[in-house]
N, C-alpha and C. Protein backbone atom coordinates (compact mmCIF):
# COMPACT_ATOMS: atom_id res chain seq x y z
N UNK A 1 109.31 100.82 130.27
CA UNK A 1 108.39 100.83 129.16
C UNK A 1 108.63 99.57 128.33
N UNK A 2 107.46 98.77 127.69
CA UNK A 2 107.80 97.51 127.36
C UNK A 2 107.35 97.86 125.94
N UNK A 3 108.47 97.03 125.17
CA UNK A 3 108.37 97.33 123.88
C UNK A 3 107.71 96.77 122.44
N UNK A 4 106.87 97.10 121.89
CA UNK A 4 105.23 96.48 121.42
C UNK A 4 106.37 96.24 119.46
N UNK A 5 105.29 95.56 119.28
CA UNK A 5 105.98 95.40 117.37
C UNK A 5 104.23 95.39 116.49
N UNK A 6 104.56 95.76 115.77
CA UNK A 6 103.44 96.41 114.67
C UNK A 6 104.56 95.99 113.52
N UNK A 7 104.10 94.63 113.15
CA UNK A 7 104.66 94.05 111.49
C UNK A 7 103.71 94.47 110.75
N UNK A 8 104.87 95.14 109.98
CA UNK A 8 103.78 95.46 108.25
C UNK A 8 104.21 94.39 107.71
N UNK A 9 103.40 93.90 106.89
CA UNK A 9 103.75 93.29 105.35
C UNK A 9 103.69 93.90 104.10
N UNK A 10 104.07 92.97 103.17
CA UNK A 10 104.26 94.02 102.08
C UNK A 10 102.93 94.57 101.53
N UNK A 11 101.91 93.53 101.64
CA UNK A 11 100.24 94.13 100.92
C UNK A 11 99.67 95.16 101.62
N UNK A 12 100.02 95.09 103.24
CA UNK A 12 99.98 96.31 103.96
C UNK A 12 100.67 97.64 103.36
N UNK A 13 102.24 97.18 103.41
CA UNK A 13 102.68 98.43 103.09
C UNK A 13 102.04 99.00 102.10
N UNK A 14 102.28 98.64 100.85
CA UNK A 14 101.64 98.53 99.34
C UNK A 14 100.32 99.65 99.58
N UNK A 15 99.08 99.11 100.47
CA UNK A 15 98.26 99.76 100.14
C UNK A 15 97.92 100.69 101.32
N UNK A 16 99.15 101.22 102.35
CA UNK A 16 99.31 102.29 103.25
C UNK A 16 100.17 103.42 102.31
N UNK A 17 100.80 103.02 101.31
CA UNK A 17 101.99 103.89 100.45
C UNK A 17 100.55 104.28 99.26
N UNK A 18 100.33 103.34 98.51
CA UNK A 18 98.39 104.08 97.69
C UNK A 18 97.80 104.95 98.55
N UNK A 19 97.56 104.74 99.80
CA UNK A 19 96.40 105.78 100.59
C UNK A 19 97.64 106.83 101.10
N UNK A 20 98.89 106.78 101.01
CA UNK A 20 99.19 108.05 101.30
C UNK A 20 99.33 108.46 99.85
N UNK A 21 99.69 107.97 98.52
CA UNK A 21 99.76 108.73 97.36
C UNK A 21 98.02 109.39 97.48
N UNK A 22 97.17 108.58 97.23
CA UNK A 22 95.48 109.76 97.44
C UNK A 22 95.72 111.01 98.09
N UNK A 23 96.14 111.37 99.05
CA UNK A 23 96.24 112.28 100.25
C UNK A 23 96.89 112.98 99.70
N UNK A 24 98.43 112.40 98.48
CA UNK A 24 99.21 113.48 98.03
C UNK A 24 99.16 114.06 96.33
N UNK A 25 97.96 113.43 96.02
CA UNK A 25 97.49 113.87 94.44
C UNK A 25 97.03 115.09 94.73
N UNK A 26 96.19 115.27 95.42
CA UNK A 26 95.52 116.84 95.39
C UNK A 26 96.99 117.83 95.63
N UNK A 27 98.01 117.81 96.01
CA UNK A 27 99.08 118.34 96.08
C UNK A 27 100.21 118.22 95.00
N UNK A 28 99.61 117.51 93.86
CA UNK A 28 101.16 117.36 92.65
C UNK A 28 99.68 118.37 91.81
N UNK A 29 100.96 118.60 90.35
CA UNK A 29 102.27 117.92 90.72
C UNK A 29 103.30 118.05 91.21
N UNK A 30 103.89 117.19 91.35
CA UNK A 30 105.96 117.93 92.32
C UNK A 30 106.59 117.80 91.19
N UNK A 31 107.56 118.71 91.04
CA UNK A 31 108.74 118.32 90.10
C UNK A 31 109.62 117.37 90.63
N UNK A 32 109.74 116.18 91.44
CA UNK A 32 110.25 115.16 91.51
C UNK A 32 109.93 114.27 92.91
N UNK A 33 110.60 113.55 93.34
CA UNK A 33 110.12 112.66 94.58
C UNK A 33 111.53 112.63 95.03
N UNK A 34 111.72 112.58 96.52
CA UNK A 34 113.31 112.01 97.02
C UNK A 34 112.78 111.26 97.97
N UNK A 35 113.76 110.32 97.54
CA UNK A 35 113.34 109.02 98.69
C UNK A 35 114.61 108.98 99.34
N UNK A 36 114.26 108.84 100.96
CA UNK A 36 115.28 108.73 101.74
C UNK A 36 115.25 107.00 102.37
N UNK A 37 116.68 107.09 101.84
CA UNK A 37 116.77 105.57 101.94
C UNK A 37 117.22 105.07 103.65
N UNK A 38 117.50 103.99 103.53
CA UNK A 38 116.86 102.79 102.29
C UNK A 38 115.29 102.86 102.76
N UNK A 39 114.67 103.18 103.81
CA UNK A 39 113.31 102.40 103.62
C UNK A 39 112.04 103.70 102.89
N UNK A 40 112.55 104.80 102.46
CA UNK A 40 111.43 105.41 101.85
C UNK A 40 111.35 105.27 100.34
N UNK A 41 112.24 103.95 100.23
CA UNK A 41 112.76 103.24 98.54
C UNK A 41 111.42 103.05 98.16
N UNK A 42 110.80 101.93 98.75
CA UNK A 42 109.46 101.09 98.08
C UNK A 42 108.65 102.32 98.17
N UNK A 43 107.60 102.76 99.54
CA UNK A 43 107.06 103.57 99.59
C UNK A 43 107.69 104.99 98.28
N UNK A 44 108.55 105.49 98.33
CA UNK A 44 108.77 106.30 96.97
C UNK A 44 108.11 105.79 95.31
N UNK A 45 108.59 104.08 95.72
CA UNK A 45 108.57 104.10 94.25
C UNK A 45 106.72 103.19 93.70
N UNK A 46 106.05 103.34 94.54
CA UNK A 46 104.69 103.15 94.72
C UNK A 46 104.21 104.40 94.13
N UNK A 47 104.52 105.18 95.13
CA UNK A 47 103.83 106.83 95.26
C UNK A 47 104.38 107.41 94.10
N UNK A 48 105.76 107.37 93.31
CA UNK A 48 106.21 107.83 92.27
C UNK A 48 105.12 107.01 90.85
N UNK A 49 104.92 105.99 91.28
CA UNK A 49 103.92 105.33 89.99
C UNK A 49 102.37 106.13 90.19
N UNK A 50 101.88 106.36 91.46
CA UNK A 50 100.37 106.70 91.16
C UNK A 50 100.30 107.99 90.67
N UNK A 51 101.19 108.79 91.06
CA UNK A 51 101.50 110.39 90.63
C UNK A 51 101.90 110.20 89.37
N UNK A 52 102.26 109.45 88.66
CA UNK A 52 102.68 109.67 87.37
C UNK A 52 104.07 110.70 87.26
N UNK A 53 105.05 110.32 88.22
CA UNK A 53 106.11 110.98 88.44
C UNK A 53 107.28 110.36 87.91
N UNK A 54 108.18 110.64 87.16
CA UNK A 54 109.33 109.88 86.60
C UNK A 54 110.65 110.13 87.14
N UNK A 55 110.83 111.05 87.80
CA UNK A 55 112.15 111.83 88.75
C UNK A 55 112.28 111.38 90.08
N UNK A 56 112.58 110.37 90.57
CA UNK A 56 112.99 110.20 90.99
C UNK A 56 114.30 110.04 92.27
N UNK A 57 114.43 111.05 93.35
CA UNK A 57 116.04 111.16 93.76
C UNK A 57 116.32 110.84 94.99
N UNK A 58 117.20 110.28 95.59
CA UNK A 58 117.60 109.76 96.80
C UNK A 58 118.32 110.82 97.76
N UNK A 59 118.05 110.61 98.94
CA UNK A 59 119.24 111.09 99.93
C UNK A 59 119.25 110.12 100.82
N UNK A 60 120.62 110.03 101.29
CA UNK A 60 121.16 108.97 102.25
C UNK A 60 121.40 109.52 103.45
N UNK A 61 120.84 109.31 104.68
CA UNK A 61 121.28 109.77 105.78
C UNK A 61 121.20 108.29 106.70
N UNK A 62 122.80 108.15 107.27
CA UNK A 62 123.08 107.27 108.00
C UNK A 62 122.33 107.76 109.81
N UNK A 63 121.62 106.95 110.00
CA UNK A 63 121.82 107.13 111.88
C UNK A 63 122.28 105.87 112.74
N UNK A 64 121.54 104.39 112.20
CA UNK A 64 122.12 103.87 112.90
C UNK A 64 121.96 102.58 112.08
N UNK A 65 122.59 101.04 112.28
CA UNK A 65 122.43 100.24 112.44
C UNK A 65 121.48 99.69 113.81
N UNK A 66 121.15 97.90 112.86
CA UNK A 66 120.57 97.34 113.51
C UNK A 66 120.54 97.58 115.04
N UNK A 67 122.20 97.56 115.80
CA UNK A 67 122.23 97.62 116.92
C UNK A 67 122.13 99.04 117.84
N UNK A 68 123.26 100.17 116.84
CA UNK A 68 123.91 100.52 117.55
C UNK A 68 123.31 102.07 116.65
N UNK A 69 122.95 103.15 117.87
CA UNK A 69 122.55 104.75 116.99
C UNK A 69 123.71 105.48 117.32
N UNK A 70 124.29 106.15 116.12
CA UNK A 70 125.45 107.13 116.19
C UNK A 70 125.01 108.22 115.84
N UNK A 71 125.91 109.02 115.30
CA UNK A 71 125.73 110.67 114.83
C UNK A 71 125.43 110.57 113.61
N UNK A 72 124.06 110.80 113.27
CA UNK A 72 123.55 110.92 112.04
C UNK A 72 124.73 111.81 111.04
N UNK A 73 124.40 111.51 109.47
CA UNK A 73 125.64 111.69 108.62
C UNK A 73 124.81 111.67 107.23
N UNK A 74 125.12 112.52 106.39
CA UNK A 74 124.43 112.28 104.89
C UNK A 74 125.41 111.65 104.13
N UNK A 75 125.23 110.48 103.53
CA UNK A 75 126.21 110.14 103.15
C UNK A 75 126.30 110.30 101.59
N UNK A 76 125.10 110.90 101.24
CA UNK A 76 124.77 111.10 99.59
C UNK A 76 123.83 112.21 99.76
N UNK A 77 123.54 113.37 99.50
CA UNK A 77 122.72 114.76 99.22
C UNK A 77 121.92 114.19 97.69
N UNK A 78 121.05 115.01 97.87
CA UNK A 78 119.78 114.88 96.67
C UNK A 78 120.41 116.21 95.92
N UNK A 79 121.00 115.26 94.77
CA UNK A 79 121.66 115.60 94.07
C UNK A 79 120.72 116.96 92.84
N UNK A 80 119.69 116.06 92.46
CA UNK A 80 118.36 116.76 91.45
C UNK A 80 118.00 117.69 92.06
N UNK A 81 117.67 117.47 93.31
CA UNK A 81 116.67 118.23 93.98
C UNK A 81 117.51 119.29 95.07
N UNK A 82 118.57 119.13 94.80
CA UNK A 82 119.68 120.12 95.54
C UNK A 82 120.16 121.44 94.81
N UNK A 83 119.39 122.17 94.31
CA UNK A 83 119.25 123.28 93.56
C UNK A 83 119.14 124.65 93.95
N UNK A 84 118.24 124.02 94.98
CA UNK A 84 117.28 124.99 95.60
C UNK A 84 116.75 124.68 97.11
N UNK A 85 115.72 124.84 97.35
CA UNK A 85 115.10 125.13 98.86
C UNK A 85 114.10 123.88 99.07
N UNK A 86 114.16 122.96 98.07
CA UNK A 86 113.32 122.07 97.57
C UNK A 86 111.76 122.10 97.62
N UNK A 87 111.83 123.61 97.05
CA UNK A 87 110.24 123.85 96.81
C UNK A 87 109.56 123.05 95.45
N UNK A 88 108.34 122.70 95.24
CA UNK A 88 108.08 121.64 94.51
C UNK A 88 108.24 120.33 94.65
N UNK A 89 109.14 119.69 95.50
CA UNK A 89 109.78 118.55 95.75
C UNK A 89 108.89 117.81 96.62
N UNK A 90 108.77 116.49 96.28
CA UNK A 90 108.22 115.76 97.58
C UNK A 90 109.22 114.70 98.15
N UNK A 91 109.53 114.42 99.50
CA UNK A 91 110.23 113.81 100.50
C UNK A 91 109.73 112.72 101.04
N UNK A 92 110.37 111.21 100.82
CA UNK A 92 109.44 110.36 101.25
C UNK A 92 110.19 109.17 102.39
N UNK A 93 109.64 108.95 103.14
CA UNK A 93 110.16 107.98 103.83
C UNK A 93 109.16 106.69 104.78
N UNK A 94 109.45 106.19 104.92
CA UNK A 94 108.69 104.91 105.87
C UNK A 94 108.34 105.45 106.72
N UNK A 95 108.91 106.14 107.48
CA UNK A 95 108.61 106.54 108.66
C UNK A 95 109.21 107.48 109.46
N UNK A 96 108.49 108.59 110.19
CA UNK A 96 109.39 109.04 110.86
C UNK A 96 109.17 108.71 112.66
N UNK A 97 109.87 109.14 113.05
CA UNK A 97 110.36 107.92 114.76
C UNK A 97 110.45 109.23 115.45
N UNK A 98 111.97 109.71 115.77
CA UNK A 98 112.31 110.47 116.56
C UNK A 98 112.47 112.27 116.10
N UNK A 99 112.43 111.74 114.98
CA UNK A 99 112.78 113.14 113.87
C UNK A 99 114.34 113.53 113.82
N UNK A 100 115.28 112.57 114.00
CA UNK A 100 116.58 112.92 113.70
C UNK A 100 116.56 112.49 112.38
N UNK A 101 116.44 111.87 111.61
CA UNK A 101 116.48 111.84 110.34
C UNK A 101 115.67 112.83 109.28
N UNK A 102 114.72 113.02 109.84
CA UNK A 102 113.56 114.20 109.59
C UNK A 102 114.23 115.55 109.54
N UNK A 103 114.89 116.19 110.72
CA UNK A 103 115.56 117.12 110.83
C UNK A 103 116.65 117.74 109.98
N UNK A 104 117.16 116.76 109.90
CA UNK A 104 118.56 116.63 108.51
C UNK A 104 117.96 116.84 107.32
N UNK A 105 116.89 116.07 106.63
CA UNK A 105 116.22 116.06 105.26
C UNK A 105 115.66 117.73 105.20
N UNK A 106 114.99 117.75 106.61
CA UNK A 106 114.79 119.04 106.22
C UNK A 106 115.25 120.43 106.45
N UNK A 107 116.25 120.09 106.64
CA UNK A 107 117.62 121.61 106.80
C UNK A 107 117.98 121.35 104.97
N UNK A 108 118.13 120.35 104.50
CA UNK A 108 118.58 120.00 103.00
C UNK A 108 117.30 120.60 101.92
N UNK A 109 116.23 120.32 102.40
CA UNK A 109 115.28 120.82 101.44
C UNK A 109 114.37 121.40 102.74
N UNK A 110 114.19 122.70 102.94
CA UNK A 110 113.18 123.30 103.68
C UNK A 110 111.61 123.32 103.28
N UNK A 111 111.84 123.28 101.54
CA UNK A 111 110.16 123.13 101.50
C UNK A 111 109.59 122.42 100.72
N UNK A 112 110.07 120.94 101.14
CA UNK A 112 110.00 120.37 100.10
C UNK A 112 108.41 119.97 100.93
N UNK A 113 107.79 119.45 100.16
CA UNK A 113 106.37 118.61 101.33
C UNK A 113 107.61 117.24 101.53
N UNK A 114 107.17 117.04 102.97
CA UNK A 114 107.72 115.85 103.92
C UNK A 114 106.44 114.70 103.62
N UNK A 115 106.45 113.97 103.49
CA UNK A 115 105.69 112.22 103.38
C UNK A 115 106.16 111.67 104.15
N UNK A 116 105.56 110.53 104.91
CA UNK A 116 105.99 109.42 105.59
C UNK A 116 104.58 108.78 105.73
N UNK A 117 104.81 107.24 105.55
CA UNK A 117 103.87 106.51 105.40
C UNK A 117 103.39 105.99 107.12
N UNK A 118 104.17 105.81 108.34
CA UNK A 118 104.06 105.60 109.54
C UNK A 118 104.57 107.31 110.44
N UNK A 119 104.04 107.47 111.28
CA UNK A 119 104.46 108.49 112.11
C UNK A 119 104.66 108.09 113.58
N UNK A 120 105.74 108.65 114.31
CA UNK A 120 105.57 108.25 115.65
C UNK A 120 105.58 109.65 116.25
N UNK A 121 104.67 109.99 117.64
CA UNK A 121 104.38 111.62 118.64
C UNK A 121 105.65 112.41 118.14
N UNK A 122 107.35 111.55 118.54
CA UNK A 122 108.05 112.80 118.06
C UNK A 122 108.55 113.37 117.29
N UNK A 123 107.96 112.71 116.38
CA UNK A 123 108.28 113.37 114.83
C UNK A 123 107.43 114.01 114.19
N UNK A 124 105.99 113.40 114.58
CA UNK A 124 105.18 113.73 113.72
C UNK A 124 104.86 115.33 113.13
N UNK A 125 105.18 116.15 114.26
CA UNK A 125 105.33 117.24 113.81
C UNK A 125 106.42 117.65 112.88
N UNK A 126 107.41 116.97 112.11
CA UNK A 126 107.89 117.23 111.02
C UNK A 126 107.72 117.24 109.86
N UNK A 127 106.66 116.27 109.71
CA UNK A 127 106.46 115.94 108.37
C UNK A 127 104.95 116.64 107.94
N UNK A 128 104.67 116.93 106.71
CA UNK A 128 103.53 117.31 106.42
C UNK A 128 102.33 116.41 106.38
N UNK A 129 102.98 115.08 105.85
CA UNK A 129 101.50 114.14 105.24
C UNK A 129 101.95 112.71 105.92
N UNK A 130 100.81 111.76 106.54
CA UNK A 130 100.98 110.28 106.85
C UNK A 130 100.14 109.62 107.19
N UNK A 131 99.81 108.71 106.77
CA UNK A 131 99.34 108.09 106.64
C UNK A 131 98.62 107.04 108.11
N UNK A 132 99.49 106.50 108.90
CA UNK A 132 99.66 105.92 110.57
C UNK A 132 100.51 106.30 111.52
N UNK A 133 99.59 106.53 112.69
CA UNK A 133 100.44 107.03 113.46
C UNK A 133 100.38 105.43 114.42
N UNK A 134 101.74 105.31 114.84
CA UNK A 134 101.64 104.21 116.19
C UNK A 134 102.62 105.18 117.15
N UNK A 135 102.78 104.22 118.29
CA UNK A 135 103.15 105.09 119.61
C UNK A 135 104.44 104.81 120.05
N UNK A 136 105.11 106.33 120.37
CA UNK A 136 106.89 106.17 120.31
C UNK A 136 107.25 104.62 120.98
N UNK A 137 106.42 103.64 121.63
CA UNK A 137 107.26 102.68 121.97
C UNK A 137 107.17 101.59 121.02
N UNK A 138 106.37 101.79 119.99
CA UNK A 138 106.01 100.39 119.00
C UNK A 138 107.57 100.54 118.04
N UNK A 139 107.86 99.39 117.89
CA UNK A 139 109.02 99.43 117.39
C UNK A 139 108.16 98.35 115.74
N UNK A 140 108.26 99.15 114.29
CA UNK A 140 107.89 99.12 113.54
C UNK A 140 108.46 97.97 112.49
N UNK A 141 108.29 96.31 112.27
CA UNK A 141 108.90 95.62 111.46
C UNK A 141 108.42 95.45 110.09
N UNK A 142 109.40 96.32 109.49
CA UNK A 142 109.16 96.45 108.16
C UNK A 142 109.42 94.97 107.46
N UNK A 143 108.81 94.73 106.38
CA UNK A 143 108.70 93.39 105.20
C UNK A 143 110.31 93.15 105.23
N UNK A 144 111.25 93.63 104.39
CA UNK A 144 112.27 93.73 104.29
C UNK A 144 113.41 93.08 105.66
N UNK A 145 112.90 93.82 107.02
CA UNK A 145 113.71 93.43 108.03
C UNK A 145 113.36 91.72 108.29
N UNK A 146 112.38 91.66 108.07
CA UNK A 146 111.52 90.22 108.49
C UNK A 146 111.26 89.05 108.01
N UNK A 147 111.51 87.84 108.79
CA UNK A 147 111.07 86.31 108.15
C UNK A 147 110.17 85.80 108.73
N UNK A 148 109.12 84.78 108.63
CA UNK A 148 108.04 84.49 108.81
C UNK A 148 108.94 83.11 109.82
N UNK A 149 108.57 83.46 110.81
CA UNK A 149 108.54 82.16 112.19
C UNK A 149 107.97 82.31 113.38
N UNK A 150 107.46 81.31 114.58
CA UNK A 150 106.95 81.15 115.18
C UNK A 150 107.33 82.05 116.40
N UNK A 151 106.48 83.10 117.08
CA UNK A 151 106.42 83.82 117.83
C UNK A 151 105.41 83.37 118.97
N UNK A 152 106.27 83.61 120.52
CA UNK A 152 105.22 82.86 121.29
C UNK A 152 103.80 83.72 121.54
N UNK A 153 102.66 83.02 122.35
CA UNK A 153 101.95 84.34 122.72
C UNK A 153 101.94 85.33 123.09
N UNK A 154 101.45 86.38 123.22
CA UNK A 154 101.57 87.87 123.71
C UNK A 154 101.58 87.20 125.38
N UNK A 155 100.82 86.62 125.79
CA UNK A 155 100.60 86.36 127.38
C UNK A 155 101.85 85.68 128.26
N UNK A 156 102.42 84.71 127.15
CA UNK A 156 103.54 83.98 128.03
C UNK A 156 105.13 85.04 127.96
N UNK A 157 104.91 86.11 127.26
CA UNK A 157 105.75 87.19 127.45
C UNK A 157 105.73 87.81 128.71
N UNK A 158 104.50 88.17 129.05
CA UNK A 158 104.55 88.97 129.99
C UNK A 158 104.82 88.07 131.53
């Protein structure tokens, strides 16, 4: 299987994180937002401005580095939003892929609504709301991971 890239940029992201806040107004308000880091940071804090949401809370779940995927690990629990069953709560992330990170968030908060601004086939059934779906082989370059340089053609790849 050969492996495809779908670069967002940031004006992309920006206004894929607005069209998923639309989708999630008819559903607030939430009593807070958790963004699972690091990349459901921006997307959170977009979607936390159009909702008119001020709460803010993180959870950290490690899976892998750049190179290398290990045994997923929380390395920080949603502290605010760890009360309860995280009903009211909304859950946000860039994306979900395989749903190992998905899985974890949501054993931590069972009802919270799930967000993700990208979806890939095996996750998608985790999350409630998203915005794009691309296909388990597109490997997704977020703004953040990325610098602007010369890439050859698609043709002299193959």
């Amino acid at each position: 299987m050969s492996q495809k890239y779908f670069t967002v940029g940031w004006e992309q992201l920006h206004r894929d994180s607005k069209a998923l806040a639309w989708r999630l107004a008819e559903k607030a308000p939430f009593r807070g937002i958790v963004a699972i880091t690091r990349g459901g940071l921006i997307p959170a804090a977009i979607i936390a401005r159009e909702l008119a949401c001020r709460l803010v809370e993180t959870v950290c779940v490690v899976t892998y580095d750049e190179q290398v995927k290990g045994e997923p690990r929380v390395t920080k629990p949603p502290i605010a939003a760890g009360d309860g069953d995280g009903e009211g709560w909304l859950l946000v992330d860039d994306l979900v892929d395989t749903g190992t990170t998905a899985r974890i968030v949501r054993a931590l908060l069972p009802k919270a609504h799930f967000a993700t601004v990208y979806a890939k086939p095996q996750g998608r059934t985790l999350v409630d709301s998203f915005i794009t779906e691309v296909s388990q082989d597109t490997w997704i370059l977020f703004p953040w991971d990325t610098e602007a340089q010369f890439i050859a053609p698609i043709i002299k790849g193959r």
